[in-house]
N, C-alpha and C. Protein backbone atom coordinates (compact mmCIF):
# COMPACT_ATOMS: atom_id res chain seq x y z
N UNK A 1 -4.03 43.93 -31.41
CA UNK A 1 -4.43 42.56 -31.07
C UNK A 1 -3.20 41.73 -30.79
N UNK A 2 -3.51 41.06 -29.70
CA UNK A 2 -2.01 40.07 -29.45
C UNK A 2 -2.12 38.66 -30.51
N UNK A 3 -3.19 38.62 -31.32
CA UNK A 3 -2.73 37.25 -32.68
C UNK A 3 -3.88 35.94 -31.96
N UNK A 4 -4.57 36.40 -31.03
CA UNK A 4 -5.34 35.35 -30.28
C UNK A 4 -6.38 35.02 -30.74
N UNK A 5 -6.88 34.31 -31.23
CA UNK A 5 -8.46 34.27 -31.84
C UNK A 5 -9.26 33.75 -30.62
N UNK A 6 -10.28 35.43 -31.14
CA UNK A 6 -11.35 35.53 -30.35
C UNK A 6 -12.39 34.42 -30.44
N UNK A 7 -12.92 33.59 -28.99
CA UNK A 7 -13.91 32.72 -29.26
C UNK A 7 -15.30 32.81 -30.35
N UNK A 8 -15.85 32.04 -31.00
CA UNK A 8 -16.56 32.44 -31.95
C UNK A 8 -16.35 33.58 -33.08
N UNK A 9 -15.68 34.34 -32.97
CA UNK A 9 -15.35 35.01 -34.16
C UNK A 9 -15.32 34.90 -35.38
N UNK A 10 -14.87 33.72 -35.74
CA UNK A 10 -15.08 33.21 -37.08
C UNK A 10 -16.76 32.83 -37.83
N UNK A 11 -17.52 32.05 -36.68
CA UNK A 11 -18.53 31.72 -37.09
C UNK A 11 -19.31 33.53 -37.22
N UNK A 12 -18.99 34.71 -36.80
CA UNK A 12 -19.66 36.20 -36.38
C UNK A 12 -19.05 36.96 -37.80
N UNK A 13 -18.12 36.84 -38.39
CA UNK A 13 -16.96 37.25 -39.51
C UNK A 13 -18.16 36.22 -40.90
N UNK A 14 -18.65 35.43 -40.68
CA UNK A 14 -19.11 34.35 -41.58
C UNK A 14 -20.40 34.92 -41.81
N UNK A 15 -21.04 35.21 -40.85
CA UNK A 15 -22.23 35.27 -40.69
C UNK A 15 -22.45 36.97 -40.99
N UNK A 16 -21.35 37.86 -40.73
CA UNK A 16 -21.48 39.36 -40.81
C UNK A 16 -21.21 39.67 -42.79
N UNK A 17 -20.51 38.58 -43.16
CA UNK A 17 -19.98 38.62 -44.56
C UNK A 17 -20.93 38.40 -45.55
N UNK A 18 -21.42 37.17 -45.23
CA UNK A 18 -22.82 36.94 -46.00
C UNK A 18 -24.27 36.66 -45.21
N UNK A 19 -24.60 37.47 -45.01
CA UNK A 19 -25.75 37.48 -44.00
C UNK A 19 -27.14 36.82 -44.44
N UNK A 20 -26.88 37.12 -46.06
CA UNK A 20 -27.99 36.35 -46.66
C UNK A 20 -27.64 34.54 -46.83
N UNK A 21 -26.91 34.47 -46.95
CA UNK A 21 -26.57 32.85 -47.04
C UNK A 21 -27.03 32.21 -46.13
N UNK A 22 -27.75 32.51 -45.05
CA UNK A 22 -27.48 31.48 -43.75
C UNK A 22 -27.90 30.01 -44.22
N UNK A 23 -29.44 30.60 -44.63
CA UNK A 23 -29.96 29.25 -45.60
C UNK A 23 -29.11 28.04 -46.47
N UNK A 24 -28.11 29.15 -47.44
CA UNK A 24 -27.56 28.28 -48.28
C UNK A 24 -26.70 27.60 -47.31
N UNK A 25 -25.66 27.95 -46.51
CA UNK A 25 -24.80 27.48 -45.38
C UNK A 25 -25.56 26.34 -44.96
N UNK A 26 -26.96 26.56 -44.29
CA UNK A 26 -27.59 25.29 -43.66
C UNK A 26 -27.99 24.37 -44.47
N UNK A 27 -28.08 24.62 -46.14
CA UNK A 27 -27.49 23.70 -46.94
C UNK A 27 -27.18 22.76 -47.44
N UNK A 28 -26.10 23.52 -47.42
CA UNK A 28 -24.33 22.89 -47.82
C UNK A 28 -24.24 21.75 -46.77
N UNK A 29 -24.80 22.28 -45.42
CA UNK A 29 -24.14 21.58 -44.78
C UNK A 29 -24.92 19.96 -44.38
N UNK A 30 -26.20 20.46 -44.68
CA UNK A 30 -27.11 19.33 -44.86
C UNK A 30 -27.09 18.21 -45.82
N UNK A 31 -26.39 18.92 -46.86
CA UNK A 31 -26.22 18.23 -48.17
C UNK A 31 -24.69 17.27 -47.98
N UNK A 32 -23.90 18.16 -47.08
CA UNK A 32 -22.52 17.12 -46.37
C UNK A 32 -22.95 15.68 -46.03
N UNK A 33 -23.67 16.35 -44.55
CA UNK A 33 -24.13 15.33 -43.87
C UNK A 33 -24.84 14.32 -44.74
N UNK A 34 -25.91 14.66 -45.76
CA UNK A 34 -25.92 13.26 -46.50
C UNK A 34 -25.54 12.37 -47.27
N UNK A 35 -24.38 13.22 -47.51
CA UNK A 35 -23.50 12.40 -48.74
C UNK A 35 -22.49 11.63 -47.17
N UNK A 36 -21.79 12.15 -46.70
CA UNK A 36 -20.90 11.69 -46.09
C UNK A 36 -21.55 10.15 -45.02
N UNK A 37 -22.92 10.70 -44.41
CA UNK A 37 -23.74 9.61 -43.66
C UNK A 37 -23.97 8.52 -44.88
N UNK A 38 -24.26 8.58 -45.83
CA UNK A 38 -24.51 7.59 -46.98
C UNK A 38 -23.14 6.88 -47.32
N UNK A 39 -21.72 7.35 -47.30
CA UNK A 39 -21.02 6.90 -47.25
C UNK A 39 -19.67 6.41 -46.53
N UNK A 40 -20.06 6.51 -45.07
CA UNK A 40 -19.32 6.53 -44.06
C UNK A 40 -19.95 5.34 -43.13
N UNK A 41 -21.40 5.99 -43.09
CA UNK A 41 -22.19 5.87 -41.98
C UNK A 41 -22.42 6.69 -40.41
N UNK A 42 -23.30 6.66 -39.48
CA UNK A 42 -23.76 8.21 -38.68
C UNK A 42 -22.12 7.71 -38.14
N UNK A 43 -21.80 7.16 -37.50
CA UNK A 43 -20.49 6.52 -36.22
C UNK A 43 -19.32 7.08 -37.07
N UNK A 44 -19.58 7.00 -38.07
CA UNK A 44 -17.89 7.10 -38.53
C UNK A 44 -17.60 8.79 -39.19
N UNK A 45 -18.80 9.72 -39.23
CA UNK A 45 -19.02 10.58 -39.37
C UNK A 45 -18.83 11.44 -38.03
N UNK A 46 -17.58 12.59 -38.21
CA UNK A 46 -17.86 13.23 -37.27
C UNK A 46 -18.12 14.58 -38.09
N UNK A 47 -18.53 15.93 -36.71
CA UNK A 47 -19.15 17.15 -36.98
C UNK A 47 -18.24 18.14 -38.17
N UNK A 48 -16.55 17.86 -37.51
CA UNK A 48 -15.60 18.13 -38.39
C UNK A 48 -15.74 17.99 -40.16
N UNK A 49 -16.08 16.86 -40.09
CA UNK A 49 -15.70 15.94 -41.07
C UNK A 49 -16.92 17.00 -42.24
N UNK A 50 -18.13 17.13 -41.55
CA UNK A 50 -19.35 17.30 -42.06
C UNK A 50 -18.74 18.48 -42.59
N UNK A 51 -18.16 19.71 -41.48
CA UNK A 51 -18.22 21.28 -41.62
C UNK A 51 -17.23 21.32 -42.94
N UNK A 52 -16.23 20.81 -42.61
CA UNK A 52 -15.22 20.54 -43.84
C UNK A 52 -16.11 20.41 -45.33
N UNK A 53 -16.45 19.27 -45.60
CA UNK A 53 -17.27 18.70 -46.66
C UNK A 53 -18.11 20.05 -47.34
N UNK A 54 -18.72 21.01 -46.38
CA UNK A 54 -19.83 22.34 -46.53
C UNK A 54 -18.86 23.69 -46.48
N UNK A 55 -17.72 23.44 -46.42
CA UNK A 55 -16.79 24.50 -46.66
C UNK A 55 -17.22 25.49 -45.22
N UNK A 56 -17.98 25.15 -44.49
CA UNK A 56 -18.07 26.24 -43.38
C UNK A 56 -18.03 25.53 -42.17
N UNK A 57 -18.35 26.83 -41.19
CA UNK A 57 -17.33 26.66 -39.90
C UNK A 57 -18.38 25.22 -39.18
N UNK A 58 -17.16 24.98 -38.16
CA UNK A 58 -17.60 23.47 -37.35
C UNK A 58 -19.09 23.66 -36.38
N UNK A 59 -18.73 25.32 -35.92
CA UNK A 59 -19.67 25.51 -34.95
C UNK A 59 -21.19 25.75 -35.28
N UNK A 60 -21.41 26.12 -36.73
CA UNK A 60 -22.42 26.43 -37.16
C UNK A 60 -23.46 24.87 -37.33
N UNK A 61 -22.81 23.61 -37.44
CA UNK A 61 -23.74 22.58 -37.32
C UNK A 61 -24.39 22.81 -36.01
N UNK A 62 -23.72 22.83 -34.83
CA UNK A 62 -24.46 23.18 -33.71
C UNK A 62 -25.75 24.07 -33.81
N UNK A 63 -25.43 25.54 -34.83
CA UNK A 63 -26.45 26.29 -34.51
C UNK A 63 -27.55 26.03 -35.16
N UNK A 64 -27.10 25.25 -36.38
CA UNK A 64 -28.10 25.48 -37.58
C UNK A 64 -29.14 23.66 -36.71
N UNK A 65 -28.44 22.81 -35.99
CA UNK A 65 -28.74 21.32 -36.07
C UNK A 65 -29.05 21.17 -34.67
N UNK A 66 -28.17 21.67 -33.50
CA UNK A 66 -28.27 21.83 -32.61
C UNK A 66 -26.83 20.39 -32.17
N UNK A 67 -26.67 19.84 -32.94
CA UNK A 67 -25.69 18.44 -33.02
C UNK A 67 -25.92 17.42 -33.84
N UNK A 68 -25.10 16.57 -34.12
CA UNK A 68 -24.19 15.55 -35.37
C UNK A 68 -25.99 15.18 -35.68
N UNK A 69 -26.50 14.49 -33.98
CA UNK A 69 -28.05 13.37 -34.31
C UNK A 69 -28.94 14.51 -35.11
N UNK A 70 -28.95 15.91 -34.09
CA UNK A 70 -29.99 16.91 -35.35
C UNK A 70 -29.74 16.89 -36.68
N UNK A 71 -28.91 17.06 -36.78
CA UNK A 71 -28.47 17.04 -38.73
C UNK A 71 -28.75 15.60 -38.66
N UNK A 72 -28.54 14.69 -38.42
CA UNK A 72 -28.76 13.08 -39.23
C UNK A 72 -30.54 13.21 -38.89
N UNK A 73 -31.32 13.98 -38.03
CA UNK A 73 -32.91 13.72 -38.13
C UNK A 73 -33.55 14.73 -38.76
N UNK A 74 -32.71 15.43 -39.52
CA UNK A 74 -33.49 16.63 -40.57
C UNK A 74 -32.72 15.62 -41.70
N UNK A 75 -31.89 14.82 -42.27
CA UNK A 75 -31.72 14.38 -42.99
C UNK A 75 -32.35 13.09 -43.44
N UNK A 76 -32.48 12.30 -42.18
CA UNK A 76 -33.40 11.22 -42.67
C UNK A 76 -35.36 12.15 -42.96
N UNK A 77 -35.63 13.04 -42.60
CA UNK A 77 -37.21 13.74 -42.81
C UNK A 77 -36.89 13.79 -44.35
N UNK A 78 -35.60 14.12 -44.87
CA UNK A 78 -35.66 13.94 -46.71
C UNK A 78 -36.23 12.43 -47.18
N UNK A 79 -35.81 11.76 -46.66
CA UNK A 79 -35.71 10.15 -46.88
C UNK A 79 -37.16 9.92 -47.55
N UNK A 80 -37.26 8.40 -48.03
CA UNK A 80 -38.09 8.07 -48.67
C UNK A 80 -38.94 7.58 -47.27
N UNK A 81 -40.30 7.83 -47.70
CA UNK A 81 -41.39 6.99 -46.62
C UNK A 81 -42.77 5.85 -47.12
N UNK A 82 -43.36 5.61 -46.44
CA UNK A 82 -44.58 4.73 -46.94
C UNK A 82 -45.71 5.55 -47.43
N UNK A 83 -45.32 7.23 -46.88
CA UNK A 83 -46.75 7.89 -47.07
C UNK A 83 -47.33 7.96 -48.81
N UNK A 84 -46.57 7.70 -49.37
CA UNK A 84 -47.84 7.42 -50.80
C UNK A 84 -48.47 6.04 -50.69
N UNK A 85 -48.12 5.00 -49.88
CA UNK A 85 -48.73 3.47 -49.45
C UNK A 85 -49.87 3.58 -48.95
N UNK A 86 -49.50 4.91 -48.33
CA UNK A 86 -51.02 5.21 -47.04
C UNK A 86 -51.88 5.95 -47.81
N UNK A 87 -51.67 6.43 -48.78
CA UNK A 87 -53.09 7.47 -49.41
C UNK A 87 -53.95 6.79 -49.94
N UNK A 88 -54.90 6.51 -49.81
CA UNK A 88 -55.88 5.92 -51.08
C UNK A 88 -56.90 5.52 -49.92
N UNK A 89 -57.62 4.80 -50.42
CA UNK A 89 -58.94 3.84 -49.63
C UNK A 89 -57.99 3.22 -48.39
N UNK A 90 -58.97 3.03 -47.03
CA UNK A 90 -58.27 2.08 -46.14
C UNK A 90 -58.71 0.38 -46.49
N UNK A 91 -59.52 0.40 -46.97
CA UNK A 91 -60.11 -0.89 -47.48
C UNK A 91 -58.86 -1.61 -48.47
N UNK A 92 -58.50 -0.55 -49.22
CA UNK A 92 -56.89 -1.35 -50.12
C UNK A 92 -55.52 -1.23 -49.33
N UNK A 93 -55.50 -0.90 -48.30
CA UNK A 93 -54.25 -0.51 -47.30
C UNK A 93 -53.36 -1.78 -47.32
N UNK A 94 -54.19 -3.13 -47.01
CA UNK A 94 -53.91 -3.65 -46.57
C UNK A 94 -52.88 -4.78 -47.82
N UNK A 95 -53.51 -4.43 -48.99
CA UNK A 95 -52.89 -5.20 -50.10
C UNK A 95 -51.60 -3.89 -50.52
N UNK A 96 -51.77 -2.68 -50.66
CA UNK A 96 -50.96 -1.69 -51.34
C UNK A 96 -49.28 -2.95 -49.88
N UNK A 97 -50.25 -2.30 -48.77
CA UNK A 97 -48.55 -2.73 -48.12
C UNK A 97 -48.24 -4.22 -48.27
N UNK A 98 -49.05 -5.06 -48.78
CA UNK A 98 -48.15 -6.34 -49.10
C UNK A 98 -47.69 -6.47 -50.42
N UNK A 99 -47.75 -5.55 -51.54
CA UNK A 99 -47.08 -5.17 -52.73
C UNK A 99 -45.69 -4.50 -52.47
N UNK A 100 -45.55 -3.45 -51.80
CA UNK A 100 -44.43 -3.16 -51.05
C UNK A 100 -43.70 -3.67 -50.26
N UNK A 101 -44.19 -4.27 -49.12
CA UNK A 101 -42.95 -5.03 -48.76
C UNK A 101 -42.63 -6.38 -49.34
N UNK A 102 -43.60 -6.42 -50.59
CA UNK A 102 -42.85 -7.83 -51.22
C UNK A 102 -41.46 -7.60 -52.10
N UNK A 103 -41.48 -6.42 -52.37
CA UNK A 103 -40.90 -5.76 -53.09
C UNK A 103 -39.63 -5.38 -52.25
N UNK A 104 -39.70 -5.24 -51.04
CA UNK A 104 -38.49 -5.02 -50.17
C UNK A 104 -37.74 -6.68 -50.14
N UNK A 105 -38.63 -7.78 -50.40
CA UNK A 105 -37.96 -8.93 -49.90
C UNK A 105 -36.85 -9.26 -51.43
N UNK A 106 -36.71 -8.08 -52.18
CA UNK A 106 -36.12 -8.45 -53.45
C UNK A 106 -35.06 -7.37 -53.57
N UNK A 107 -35.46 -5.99 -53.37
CA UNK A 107 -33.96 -5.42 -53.45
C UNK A 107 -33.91 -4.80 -51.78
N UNK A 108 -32.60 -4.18 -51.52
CA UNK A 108 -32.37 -3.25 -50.13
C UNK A 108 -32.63 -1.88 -50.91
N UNK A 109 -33.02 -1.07 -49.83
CA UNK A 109 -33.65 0.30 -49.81
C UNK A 109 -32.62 1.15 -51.18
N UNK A 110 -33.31 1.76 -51.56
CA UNK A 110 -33.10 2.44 -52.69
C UNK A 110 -31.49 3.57 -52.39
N UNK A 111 -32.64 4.14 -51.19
CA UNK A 111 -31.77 4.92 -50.38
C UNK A 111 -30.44 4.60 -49.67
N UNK A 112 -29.48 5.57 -50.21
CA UNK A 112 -28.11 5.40 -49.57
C UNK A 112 -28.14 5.43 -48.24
N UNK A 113 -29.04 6.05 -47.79
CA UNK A 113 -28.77 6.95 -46.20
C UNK A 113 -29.99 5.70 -45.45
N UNK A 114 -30.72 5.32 -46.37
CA UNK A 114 -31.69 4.41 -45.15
C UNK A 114 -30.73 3.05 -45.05
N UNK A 115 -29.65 2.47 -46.24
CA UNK A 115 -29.26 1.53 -46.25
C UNK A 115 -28.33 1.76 -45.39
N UNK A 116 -27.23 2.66 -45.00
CA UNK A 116 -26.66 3.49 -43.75
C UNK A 116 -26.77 3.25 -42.42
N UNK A 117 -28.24 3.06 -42.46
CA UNK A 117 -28.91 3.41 -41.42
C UNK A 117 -28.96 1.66 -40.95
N UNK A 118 -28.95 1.11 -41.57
CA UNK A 118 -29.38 -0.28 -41.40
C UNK A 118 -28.25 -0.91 -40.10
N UNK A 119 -27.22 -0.28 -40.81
CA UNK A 119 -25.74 -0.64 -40.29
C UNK A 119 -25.12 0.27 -39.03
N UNK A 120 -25.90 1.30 -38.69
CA UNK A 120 -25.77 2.11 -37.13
C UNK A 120 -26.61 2.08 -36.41
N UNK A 121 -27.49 1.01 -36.81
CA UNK A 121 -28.73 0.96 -35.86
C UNK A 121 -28.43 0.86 -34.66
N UNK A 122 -27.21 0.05 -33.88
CA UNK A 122 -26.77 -0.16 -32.76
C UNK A 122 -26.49 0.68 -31.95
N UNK A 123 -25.87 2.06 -32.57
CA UNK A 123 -25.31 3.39 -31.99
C UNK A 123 -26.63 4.07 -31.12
N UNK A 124 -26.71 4.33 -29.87
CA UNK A 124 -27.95 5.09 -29.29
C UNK A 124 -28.83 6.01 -29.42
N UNK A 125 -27.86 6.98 -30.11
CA UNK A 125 -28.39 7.85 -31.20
C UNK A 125 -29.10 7.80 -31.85
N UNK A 126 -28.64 6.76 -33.06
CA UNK A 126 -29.59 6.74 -33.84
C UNK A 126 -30.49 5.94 -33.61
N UNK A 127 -30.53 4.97 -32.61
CA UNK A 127 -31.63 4.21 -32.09
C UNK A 127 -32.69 5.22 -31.73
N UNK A 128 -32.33 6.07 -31.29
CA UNK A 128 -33.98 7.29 -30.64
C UNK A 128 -34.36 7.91 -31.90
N UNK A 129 -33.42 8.12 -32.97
CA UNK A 129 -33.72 8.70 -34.35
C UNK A 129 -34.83 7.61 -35.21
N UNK A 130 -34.26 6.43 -35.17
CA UNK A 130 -34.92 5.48 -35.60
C UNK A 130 -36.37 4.91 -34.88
N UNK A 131 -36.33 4.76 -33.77
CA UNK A 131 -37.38 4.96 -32.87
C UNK A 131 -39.07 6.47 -33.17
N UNK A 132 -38.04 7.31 -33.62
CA UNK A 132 -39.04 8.64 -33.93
C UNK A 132 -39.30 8.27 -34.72
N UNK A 133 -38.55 8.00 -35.67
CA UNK A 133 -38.94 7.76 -37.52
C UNK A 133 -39.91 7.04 -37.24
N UNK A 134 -39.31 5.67 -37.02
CA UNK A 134 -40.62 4.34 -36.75
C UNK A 134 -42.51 5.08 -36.41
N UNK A 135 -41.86 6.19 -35.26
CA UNK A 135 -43.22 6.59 -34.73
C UNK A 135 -44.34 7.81 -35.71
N UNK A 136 -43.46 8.13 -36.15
CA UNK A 136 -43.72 9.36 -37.08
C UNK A 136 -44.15 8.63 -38.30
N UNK A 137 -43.31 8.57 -38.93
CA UNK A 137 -43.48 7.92 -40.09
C UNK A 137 -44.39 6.39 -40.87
N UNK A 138 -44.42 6.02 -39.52
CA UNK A 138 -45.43 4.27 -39.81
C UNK A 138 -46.72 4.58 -38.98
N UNK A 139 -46.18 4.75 -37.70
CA UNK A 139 -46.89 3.95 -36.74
C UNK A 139 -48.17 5.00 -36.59
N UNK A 140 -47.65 6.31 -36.58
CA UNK A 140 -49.27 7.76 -36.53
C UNK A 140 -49.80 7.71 -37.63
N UNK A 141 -49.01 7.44 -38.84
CA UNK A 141 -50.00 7.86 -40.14
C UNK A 141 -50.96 6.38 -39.99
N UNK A 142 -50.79 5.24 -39.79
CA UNK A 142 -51.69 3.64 -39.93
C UNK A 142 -52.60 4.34 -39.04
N UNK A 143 -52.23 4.52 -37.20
CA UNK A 143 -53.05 4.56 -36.56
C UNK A 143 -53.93 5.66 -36.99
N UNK A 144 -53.72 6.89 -37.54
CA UNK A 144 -54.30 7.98 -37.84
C UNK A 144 -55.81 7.14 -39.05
N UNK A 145 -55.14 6.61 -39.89
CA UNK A 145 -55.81 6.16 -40.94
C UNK A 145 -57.13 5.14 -40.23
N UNK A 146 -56.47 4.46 -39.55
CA UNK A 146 -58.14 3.30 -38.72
C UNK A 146 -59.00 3.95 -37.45
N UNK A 147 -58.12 5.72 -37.25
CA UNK A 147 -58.81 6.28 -36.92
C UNK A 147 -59.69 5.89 -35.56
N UNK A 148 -60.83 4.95 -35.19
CA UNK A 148 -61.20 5.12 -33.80
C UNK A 148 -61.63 3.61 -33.53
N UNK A 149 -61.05 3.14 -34.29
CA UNK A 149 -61.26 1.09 -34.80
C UNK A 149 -60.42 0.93 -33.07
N UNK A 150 -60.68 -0.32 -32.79
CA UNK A 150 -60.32 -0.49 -31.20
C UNK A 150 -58.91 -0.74 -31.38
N UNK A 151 -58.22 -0.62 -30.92
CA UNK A 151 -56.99 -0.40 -30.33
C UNK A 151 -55.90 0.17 -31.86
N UNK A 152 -56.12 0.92 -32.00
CA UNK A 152 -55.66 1.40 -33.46
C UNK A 152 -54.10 1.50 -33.49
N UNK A 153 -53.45 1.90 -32.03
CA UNK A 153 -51.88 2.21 -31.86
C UNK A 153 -51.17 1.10 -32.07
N UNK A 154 -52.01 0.18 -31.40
CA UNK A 154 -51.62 -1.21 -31.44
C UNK A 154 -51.49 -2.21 -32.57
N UNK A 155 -52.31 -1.71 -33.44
CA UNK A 155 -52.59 -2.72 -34.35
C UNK A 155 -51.57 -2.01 -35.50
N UNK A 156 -51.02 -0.55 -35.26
CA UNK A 156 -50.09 0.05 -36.42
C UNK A 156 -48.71 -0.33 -36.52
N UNK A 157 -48.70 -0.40 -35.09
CA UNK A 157 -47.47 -1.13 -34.29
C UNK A 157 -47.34 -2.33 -34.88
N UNK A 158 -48.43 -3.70 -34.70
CA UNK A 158 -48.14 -4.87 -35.39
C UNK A 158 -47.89 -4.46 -36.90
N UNK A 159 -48.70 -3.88 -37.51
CA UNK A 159 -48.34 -3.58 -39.23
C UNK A 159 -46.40 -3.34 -39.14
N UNK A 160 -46.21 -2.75 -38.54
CA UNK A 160 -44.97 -1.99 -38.26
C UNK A 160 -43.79 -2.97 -38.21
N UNK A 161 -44.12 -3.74 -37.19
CA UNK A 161 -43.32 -4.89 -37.03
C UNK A 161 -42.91 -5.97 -38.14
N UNK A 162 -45.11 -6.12 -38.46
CA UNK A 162 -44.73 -6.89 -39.87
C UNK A 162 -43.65 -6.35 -40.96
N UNK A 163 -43.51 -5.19 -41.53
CA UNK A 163 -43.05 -5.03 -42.16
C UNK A 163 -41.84 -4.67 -42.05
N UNK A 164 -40.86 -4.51 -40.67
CA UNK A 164 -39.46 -4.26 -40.41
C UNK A 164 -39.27 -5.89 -40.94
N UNK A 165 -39.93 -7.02 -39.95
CA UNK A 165 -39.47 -8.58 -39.77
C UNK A 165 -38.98 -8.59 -41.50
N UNK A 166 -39.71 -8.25 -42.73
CA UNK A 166 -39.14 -7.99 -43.98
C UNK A 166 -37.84 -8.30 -44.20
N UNK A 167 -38.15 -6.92 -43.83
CA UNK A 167 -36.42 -6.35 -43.91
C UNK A 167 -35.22 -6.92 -43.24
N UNK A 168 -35.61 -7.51 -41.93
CA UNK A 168 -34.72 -7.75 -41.25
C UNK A 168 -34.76 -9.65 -41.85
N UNK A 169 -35.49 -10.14 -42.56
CA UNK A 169 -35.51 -11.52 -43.05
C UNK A 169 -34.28 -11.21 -44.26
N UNK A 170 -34.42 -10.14 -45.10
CA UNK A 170 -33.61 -10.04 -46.37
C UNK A 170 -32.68 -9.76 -46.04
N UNK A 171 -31.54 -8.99 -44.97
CA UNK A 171 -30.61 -8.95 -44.85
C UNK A 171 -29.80 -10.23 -44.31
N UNK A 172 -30.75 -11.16 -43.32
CA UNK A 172 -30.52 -12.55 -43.04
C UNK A 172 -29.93 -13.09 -43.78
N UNK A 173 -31.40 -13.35 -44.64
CA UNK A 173 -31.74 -14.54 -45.68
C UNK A 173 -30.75 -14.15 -47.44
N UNK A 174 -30.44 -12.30 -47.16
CA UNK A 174 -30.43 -12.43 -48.48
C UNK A 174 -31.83 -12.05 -50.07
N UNK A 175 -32.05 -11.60 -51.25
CA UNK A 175 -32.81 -10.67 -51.68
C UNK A 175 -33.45 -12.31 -51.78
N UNK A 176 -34.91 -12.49 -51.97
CA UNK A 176 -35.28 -13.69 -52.23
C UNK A 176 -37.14 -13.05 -53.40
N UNK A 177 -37.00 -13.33 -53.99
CA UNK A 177 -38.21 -12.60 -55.35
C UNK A 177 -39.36 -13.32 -54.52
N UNK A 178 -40.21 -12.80 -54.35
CA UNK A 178 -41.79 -12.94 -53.79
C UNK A 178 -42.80 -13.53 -55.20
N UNK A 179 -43.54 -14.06 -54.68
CA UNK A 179 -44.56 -14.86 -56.05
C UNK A 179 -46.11 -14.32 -55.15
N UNK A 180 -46.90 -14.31 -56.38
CA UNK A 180 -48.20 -13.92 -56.25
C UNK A 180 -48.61 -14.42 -55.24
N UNK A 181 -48.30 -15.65 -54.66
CA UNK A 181 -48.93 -16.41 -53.43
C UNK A 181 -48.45 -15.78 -52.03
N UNK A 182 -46.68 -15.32 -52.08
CA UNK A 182 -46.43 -14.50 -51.30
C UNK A 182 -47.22 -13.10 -51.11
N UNK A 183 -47.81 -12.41 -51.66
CA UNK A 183 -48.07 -11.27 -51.54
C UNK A 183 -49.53 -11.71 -51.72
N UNK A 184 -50.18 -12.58 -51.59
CA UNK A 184 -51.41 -12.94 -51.50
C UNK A 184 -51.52 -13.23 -49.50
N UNK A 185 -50.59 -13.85 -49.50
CA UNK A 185 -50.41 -14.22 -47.76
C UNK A 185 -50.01 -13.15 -46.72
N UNK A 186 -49.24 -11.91 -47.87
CA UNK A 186 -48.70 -10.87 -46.70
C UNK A 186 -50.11 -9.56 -46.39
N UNK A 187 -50.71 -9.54 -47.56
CA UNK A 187 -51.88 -9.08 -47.62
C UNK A 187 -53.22 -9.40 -46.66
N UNK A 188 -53.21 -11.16 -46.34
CA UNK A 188 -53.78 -11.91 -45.69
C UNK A 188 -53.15 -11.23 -44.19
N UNK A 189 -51.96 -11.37 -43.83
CA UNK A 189 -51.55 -10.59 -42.66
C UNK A 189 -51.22 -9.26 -42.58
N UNK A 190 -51.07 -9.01 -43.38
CA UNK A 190 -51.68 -7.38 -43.12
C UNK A 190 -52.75 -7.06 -42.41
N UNK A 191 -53.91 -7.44 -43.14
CA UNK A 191 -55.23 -7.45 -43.31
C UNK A 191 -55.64 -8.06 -41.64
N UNK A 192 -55.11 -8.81 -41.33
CA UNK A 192 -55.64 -9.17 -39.97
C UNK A 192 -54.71 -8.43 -38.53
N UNK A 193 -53.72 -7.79 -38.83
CA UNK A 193 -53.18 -6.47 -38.37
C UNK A 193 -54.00 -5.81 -38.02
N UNK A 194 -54.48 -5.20 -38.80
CA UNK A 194 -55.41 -3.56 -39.46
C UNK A 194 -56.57 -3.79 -39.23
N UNK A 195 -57.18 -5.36 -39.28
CA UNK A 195 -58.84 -5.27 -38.86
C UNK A 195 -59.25 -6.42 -38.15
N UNK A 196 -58.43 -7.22 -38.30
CA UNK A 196 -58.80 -8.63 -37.57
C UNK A 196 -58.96 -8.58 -35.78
């Protein structure tokens, strides 16, 4: 051998060594990406940075993620969601989500990686990541739930909105504690969201 390293070789040497690991590898490396996205943020995170952190090679995020946004949208699918908000009666839907987001108008997200997220929203990337989430995560399970009620996409969408405007009031405004009358009124608009 003239001392040249062969293209891919390393990631083929990795993969021939422990053949059973692939899993643990995809991981490690998943488990990078969320510590490092939680404390960096997606922009300031590169692929390097990640492979390093997972002790394995750079190229394998590609295979295992396909790229940086795949690993940050198998990492936010860990994330916390509304779907225990959505289980129960649709008749209480409408109060469960004004208990919750009253509750958002008092602390920021629990989550390292959604609070993260708050702050790369701008990046394009994660705008289509955030965009899916939004769609996946809010907007099919509501519409799914009112089921064949007239314009159901639409009206999950307004729920949707209502409850970002929240969020996007508390980072404004700052954490501000909600009173029974508040969550008597967000319930009231909920409620005319979802059926009004």
């Amino acid at each position: 051998m003239n001392g040249k390293a062969i293209p891919g070789m390393d990631t083929q040497l990795e993969e021939a060594v422990r053949p059973r690991d692939r899993e643990a590898t995809r991981q490690r490396l998943l488990a990078a990406g969320r510590t490092l996205f939680a404390e960096h943020g997606y922009e300031h995170v590169t692929v390097r940075m990640i492979a390093a952190e997972a002790e394995a090679n750079v190229a394998l995020v590609g295979r295992y993620f396909g790229s940086k946004a795949g690993l940050f949208s198998e990492v936010l699918q860990g994330e916390p969601t509304i779907r225990r908000i959505l289980d129960g009666d649709a008749e209480g839907l409408a109060r469960r989500l004004a208990v919750y987001a009253a509750k958002r108008m008092t602390h920021d997200p629990k989550s390292r990686i959604l609070r993260s997220l708050e702050h790369s929203s701008q990046d394009p990337e994660v705008k289509a990541l955030v965009r899916e989430r939004l769609r996946t995560a809010f907007i099919e399970p509501i519409a799914e739930i009112l089921g064949d009620a007239p314009e159901a996409r639409a009206r999950a969408r307004m729920v949707t909105m209502l409850y970002l405007g929240i969020g996007s009031m508390r980072r404004t405004f700052g954490p501000e504690p909600p009173t029974p009358a508040d969550v008597d009124r967000l319930t009231a608009m909920f409620e005319v969201c979802l059926h009004g």
